[in-house]
N, C-alpha and C. Protein backbone atom coordinates (compact mmCIF):
# COMPACT_ATOMS: atom_id res chain seq x y z
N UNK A 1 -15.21 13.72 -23.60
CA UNK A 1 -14.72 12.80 -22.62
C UNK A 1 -14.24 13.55 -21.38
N UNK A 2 -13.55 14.64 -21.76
CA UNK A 2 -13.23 15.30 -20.64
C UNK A 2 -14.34 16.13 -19.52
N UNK A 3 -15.31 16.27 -20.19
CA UNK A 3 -16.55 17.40 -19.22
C UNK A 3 -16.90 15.85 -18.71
N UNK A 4 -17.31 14.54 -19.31
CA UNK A 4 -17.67 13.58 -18.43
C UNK A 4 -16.92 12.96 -17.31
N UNK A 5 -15.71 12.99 -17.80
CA UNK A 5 -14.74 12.24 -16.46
C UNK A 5 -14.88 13.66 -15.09
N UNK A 6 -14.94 14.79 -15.38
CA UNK A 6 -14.93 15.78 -14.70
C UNK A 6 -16.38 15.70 -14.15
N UNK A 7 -17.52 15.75 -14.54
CA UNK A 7 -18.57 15.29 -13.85
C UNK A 7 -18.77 14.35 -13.25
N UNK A 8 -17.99 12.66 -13.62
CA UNK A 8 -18.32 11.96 -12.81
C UNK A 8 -17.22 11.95 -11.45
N UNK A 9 -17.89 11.88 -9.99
CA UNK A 9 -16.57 12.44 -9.44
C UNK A 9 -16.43 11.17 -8.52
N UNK A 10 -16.02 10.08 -9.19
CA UNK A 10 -15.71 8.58 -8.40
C UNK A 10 -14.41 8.18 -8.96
N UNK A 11 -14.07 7.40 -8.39
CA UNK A 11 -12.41 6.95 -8.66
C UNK A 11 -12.54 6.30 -9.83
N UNK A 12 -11.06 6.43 -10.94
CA UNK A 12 -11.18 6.14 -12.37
C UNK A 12 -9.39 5.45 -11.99
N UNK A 13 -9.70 4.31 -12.41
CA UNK A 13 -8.28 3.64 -12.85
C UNK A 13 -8.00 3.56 -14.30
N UNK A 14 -7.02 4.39 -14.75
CA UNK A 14 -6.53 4.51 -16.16
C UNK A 14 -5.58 3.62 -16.30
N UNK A 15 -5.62 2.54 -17.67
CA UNK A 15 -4.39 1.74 -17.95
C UNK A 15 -4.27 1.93 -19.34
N UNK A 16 -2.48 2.42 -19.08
CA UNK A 16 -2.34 2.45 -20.81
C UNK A 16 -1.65 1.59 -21.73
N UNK A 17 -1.46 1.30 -23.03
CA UNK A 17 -0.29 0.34 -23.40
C UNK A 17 0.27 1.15 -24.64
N UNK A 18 1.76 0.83 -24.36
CA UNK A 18 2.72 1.77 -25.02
C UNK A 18 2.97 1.48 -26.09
N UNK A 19 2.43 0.51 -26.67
CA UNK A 19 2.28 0.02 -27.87
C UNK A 19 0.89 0.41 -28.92
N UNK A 20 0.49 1.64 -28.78
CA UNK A 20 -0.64 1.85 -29.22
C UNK A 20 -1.05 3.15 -29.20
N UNK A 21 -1.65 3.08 -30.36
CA UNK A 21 -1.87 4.50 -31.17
C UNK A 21 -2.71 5.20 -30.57
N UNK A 22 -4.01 4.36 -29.99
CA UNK A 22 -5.00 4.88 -28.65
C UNK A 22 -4.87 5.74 -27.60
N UNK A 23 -4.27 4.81 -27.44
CA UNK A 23 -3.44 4.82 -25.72
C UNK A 23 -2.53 6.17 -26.11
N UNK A 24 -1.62 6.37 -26.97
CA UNK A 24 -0.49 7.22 -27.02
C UNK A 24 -1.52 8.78 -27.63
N UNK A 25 -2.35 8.68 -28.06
CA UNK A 25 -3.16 9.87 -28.57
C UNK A 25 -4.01 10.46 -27.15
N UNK A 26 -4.11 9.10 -26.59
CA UNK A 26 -5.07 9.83 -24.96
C UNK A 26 -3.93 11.02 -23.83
N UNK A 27 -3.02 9.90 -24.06
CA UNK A 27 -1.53 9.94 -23.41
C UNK A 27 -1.32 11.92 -24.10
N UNK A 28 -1.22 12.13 -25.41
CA UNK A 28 -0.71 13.12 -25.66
C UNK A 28 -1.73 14.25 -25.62
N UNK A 29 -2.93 13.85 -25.63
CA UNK A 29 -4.06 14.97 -25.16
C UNK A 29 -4.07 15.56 -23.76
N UNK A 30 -3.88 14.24 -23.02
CA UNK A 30 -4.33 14.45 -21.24
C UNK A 30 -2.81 15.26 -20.78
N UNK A 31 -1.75 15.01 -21.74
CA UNK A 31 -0.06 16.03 -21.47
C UNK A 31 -0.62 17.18 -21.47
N UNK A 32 -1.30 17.26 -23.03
CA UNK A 32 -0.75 18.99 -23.93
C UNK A 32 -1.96 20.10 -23.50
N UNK A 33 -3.14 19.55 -22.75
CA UNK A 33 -3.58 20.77 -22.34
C UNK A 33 -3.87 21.04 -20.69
N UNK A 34 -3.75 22.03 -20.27
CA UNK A 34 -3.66 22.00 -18.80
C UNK A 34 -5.17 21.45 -17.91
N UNK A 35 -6.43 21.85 -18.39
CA UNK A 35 -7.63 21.19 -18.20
C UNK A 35 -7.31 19.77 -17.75
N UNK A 36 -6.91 19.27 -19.08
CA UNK A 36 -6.38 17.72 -18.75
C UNK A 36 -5.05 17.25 -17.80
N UNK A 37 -4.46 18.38 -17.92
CA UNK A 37 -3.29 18.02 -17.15
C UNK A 37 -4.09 18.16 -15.51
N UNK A 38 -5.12 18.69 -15.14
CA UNK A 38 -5.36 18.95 -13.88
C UNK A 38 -6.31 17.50 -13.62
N UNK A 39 -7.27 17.30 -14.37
CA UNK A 39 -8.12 16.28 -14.07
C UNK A 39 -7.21 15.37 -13.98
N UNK A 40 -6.22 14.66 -14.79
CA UNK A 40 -5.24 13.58 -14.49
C UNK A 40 -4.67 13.41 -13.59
N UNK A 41 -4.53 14.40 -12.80
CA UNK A 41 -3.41 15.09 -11.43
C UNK A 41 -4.66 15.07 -10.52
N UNK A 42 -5.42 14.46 -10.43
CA UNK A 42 -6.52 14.76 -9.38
C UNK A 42 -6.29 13.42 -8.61
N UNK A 43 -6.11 13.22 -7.26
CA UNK A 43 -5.83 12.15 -6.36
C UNK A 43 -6.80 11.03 -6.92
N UNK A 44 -8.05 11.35 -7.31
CA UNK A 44 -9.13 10.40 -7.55
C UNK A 44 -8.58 9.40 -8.85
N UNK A 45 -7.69 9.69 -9.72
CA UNK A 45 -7.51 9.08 -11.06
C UNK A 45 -6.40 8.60 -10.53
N UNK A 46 -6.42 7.23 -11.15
CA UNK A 46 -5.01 6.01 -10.99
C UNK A 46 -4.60 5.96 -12.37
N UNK A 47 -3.73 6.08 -12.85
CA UNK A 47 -3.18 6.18 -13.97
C UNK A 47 -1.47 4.91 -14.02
N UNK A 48 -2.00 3.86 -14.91
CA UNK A 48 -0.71 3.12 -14.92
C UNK A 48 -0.21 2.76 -16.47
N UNK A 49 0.90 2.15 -16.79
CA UNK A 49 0.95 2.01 -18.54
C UNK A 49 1.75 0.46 -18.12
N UNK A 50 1.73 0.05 -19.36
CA UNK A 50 2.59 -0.95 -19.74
C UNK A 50 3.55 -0.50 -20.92
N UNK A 51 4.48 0.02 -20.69
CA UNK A 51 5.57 0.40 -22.12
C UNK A 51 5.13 -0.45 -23.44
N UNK A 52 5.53 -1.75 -23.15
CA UNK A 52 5.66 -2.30 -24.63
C UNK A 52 4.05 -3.21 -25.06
N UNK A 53 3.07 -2.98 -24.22
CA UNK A 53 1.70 -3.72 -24.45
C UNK A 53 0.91 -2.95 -25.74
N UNK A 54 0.35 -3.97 -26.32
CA UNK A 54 -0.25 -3.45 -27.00
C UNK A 54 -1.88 -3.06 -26.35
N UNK A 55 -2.93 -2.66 -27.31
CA UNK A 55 -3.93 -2.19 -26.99
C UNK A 55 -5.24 -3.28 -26.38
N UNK A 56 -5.01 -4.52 -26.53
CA UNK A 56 -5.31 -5.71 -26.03
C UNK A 56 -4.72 -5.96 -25.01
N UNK A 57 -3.65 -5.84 -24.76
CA UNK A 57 -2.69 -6.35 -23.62
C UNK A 57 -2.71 -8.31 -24.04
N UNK A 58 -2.52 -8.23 -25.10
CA UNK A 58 -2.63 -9.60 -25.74
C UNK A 58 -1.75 -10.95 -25.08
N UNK A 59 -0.57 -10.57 -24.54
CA UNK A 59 0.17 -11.47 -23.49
C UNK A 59 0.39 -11.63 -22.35
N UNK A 60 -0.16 -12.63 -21.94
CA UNK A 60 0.14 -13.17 -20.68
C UNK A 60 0.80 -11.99 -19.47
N UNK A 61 1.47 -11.54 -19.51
CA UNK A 61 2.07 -11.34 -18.37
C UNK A 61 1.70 -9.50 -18.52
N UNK A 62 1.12 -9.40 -19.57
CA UNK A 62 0.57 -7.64 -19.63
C UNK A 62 -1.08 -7.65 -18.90
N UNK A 63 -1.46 -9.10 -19.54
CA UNK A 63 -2.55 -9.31 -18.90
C UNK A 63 -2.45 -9.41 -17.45
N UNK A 64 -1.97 -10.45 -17.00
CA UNK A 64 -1.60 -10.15 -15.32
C UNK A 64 -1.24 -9.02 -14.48
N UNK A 65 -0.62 -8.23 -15.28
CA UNK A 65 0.06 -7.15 -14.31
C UNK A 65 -1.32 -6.13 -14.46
N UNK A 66 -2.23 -6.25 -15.41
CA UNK A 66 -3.31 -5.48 -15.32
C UNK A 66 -4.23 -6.17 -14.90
N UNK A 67 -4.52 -6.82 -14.39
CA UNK A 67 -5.32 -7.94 -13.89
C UNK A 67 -5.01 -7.07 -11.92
N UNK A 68 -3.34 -7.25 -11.81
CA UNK A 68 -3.06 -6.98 -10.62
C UNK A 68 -3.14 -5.29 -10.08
N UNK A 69 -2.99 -4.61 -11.03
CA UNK A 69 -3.49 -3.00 -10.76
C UNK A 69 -4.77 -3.30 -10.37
N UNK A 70 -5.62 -3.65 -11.10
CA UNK A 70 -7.18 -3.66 -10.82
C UNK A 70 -7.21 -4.10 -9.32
N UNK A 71 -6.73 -5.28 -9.31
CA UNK A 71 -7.12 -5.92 -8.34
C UNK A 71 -6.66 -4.66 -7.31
N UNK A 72 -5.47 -4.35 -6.99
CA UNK A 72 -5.01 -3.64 -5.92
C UNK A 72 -5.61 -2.03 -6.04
N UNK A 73 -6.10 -1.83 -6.87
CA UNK A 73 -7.02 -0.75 -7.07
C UNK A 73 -8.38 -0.48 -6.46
N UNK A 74 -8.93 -1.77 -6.36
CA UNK A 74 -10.23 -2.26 -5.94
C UNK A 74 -10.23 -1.82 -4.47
N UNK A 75 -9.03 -3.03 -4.19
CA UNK A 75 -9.13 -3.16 -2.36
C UNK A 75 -8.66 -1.80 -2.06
N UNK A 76 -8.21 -0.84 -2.56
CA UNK A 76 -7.76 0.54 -2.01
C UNK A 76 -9.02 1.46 -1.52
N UNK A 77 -10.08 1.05 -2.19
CA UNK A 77 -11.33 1.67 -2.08
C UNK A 77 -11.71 1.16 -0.51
């Protein structure tokens, strides 16, 4: 995953939810090695979380607020 996000070189909006084993294993890979710590740190990657969402973003208002990153992600382009 990492040689591909590093090859592809277009803007990547990352959303995570803090409720999830996924999300928290990506979360502790892209920390613990510096490779990843640099690609994450690259202006091109948007990186946002929801603390208590799960991996669905199954409610209403986790859905919206990721609904609204996107959206404001989009028009930034």
């Amino acid at each position: 995953m990492e040689a591909a996000l590093t090859r592809f070189g277009g803007r990547v909006l990352v959303v995570l939810s803090g409720a999830d084993l996924t999300a928290q294993e990506f979360a502790d890979l892209s920390n613990r090695f510096g490779s990843w710590q640099r690609l994450m740190a690259a202006p091109r990657i948007t990186r946002q979380k929801i603390d208590k969402a799960d991996h669905t973003f199954s409610r209403r208002p986790w859905q919206d607020q990721v609904s609204g990153w996107t959206r404001d992600w989009l028009r930034s382009w």
